[in-house]
N, C-alpha and C. Protein backbone atom coordinates (compact mmCIF):
# COMPACT_ATOMS: atom_id res chain seq x y z
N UNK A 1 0.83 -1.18 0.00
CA UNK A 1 0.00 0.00 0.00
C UNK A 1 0.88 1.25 0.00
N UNK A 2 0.23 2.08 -0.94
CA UNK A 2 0.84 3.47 -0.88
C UNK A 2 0.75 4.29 0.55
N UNK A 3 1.28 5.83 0.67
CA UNK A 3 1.30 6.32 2.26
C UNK A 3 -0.13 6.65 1.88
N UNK A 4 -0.39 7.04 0.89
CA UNK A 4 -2.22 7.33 1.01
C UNK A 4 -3.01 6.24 0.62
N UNK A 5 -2.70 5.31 1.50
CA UNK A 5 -3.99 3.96 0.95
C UNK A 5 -4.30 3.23 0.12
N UNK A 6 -3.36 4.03 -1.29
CA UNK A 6 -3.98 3.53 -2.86
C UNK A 6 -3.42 1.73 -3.09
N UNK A 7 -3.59 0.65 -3.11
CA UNK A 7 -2.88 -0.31 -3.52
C UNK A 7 -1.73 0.03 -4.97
N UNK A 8 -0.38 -0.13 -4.58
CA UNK A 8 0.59 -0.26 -5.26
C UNK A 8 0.91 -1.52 -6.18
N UNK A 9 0.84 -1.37 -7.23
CA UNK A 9 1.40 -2.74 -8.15
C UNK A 9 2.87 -2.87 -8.20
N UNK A 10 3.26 -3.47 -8.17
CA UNK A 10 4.92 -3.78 -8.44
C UNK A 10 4.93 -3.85 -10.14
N UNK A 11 5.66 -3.09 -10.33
CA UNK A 11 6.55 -3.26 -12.01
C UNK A 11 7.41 -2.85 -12.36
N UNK A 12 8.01 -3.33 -13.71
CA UNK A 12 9.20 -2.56 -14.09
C UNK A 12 8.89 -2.33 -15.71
N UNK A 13 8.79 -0.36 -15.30
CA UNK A 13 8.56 0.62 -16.27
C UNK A 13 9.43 1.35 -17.14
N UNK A 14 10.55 1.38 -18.22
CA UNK A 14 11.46 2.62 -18.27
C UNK A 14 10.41 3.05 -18.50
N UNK A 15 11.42 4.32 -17.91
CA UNK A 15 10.71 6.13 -18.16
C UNK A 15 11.41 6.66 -18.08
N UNK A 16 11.42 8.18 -17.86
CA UNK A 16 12.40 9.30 -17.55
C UNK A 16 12.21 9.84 -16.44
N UNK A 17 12.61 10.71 -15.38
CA UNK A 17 12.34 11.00 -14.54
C UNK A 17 13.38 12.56 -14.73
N UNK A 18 12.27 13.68 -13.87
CA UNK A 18 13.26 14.47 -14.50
C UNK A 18 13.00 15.92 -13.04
N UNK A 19 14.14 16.34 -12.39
CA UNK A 19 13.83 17.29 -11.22
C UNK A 19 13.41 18.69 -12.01
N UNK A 20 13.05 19.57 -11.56
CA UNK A 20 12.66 20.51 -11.51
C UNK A 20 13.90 21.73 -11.60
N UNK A 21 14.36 21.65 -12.86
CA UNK A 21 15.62 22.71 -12.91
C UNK A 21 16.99 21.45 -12.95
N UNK A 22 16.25 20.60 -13.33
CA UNK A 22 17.40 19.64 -13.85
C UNK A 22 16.67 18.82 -15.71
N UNK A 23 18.16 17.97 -15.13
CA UNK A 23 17.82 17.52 -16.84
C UNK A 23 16.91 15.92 -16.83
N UNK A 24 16.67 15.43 -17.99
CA UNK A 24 16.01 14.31 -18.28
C UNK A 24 17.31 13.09 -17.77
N UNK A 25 16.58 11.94 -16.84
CA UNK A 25 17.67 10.84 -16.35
C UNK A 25 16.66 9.50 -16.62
N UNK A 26 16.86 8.44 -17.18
CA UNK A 26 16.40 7.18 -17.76
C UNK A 26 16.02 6.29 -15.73
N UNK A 27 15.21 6.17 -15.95
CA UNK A 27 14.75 5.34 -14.62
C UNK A 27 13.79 4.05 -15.42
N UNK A 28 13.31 3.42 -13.67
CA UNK A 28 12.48 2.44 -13.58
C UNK A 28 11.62 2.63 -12.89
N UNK A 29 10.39 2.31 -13.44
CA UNK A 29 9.10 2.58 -12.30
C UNK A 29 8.59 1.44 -11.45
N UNK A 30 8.99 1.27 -10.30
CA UNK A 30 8.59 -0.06 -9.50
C UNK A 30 7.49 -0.24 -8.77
N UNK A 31 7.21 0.70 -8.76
CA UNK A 31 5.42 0.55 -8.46
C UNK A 31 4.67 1.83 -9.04
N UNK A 32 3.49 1.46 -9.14
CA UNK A 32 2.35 2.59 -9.29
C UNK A 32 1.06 2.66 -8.59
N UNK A 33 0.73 3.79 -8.01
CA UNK A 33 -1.04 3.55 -7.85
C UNK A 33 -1.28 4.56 -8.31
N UNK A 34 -2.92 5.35 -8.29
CA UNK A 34 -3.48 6.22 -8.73
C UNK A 34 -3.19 7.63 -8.15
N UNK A 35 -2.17 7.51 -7.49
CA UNK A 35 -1.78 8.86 -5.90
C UNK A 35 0.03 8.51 -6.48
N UNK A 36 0.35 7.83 -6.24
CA UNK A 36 1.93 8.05 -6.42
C UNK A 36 2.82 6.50 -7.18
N UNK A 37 4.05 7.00 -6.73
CA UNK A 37 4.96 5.53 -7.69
C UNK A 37 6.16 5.66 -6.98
N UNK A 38 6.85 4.85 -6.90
CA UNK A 38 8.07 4.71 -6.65
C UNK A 38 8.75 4.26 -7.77
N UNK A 39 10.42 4.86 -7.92
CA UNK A 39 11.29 4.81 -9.17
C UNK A 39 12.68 4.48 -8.76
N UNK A 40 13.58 4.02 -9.80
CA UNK A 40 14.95 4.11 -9.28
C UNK A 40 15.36 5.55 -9.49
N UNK A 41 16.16 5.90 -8.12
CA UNK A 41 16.97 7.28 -8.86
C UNK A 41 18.52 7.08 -8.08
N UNK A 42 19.85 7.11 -9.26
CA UNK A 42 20.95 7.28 -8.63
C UNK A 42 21.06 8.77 -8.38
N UNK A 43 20.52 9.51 -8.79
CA UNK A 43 20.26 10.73 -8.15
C UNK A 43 19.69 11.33 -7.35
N UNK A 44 20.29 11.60 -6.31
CA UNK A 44 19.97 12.05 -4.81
C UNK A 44 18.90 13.09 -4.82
N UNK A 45 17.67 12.84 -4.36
CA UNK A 45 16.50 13.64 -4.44
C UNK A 45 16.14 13.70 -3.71
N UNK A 46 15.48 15.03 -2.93
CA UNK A 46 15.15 15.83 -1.78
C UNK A 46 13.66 16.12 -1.82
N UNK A 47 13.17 15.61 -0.50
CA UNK A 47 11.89 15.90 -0.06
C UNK A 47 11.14 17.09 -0.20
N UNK A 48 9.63 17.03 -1.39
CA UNK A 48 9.52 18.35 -1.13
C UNK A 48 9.69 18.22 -2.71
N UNK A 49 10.86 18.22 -3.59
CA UNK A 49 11.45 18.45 -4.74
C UNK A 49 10.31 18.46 -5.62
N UNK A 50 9.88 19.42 -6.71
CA UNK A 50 9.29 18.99 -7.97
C UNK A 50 9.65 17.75 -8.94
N UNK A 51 9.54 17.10 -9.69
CA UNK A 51 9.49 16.32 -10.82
C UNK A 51 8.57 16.09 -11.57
N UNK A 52 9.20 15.36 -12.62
CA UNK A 52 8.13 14.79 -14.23
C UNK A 52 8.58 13.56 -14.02
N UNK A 53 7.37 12.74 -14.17
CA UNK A 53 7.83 11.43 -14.49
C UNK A 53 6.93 11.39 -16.22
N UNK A 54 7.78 10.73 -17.17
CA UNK A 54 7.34 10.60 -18.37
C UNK A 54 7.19 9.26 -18.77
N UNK A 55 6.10 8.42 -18.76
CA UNK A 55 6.03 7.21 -19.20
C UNK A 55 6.03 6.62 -20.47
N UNK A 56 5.97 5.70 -20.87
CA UNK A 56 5.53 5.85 -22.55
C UNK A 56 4.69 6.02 -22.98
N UNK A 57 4.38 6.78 -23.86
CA UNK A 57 2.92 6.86 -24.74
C UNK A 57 2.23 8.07 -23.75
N UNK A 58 2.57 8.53 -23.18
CA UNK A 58 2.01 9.68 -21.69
C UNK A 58 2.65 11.10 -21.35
N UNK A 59 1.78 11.79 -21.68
CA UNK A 59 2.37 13.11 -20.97
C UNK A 59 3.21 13.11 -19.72
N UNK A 60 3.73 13.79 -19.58
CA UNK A 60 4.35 13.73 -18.25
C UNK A 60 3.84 13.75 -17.16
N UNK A 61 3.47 13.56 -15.75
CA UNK A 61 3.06 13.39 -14.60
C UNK A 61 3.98 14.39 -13.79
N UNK A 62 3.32 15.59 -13.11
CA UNK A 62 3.60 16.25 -12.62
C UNK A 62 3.88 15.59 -10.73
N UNK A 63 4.82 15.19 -10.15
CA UNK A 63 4.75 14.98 -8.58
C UNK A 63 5.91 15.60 -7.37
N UNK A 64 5.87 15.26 -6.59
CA UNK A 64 6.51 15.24 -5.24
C UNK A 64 7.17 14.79 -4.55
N UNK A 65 9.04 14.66 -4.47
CA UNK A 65 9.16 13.69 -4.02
C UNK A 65 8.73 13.41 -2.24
N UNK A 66 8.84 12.64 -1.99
CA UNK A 66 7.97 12.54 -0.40
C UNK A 66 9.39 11.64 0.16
N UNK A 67 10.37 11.10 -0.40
CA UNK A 67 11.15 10.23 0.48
C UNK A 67 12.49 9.58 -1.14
N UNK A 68 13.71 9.81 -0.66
CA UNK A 68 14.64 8.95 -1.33
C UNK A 68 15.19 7.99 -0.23
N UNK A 69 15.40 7.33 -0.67
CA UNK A 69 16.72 6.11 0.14
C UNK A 69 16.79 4.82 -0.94
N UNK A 70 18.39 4.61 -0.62
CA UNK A 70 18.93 3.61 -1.45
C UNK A 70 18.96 3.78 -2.62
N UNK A 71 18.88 5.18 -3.41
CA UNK A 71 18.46 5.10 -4.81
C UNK A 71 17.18 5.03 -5.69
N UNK A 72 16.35 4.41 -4.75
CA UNK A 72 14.81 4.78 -5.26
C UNK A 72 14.31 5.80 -4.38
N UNK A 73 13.35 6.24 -5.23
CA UNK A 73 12.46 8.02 -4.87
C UNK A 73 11.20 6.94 -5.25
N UNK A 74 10.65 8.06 -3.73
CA UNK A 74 8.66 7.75 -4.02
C UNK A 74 8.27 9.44 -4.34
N UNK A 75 7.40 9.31 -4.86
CA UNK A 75 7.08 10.65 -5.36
C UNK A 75 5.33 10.24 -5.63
N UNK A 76 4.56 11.57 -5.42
CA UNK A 76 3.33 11.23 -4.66
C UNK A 76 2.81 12.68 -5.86
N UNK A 77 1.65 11.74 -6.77
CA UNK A 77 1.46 12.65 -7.96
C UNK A 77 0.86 13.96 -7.54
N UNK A 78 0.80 15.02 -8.52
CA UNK A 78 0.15 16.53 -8.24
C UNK A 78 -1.33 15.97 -8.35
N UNK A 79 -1.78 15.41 -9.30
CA UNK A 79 -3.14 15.03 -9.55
C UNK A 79 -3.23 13.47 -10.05
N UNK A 80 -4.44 13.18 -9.41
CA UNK A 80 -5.13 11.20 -9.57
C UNK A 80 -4.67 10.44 -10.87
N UNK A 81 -3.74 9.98 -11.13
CA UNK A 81 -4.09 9.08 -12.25
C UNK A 81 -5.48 8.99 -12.63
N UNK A 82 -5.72 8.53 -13.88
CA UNK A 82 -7.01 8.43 -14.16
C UNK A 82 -6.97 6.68 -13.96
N UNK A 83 -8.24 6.29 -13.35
CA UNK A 83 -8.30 4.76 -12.97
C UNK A 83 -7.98 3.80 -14.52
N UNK A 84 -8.26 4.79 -15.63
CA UNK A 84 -8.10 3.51 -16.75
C UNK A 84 -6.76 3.80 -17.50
N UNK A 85 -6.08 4.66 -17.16
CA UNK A 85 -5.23 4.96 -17.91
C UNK A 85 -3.92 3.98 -16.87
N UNK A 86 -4.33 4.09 -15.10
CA UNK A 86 -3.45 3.02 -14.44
C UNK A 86 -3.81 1.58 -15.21
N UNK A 87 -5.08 1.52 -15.04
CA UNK A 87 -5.22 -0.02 -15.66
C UNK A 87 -4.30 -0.59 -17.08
N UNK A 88 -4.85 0.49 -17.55
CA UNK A 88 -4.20 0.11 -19.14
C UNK A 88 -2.39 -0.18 -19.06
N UNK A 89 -1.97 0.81 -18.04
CA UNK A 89 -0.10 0.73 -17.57
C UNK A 89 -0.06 -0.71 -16.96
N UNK A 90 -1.18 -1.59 -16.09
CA UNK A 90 -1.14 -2.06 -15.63
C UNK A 90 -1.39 -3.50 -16.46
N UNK A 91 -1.73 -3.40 -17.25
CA UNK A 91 -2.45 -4.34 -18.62
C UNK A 91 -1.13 -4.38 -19.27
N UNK A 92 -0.61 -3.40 -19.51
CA UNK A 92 1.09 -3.60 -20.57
C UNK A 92 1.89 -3.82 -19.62
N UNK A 93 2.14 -3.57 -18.50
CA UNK A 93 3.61 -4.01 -18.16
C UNK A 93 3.06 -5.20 -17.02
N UNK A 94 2.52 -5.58 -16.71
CA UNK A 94 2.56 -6.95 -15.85
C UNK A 94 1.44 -7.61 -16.13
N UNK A 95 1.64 -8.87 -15.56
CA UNK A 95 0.97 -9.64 -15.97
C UNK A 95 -0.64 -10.24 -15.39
N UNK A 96 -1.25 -9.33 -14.45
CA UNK A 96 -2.22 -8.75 -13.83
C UNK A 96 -3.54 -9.44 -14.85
N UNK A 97 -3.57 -8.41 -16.02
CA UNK A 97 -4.77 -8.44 -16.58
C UNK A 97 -5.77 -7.83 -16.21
N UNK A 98 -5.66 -6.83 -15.24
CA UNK A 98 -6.39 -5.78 -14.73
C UNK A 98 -7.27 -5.68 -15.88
N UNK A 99 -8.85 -4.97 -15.00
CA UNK A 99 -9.64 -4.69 -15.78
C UNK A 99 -10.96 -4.39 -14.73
N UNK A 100 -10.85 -2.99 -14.76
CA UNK A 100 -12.55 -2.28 -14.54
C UNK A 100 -13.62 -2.52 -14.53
N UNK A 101 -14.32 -3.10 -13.47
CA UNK A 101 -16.25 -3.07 -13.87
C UNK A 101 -16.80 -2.50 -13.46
N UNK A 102 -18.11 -2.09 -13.73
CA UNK A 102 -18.82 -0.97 -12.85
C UNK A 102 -20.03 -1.60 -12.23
N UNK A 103 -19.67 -1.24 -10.73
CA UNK A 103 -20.59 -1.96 -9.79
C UNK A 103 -21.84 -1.06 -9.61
């Protein structure tokens, strides 16, 4: 579980990840929920910090980082994923098979 409740999927995403007055750096996205993600970063990132995370096929995701250690950053989005656009990330990179019904 994410710090806000959301259930986290485990995966592995390239993307870019990019600070706020810095440049574009090639990462991995190891989890996602609809509130935040955790990534690899060998770059030391500070609580608080702006970033972009850029996925494939996706605008960039505006977030926060909230915590580094060991090289991975959690970063806690500006605004909700949209529930189908996680699904669909969640449909291509693992093996889930996620899929939406409406109760």
């Amino acid at each position: 579980m994410s710090a806000a409740g959301s259930p986290n999927t485990k995966l592995s995403i390239p993307a870019t990840l990019r600070a706020k007055g810095g440049r574009d750096f090639q990462t991995v996205v190891r989890d996602l929920s609809i509130l935040d993600f955790s990534a690899s970063s060998m770059n030391r990132m500070h609580e608080g910090q702006v970033c972009w995370l850029s996925l494939p096929d996706l605008d960039p995701l505006e977030a926060e980082v909230v915590r580094w250690e060991n090289s991975i950053v959690q970063c806690e989005l500006s605004e909700v994923l949209s529930p189908i656009i996680h699904d669909n990330i969640l449909q291509r990179y693992s093996n889930l098979g996620v899929t939406r019904t409406a109760i």
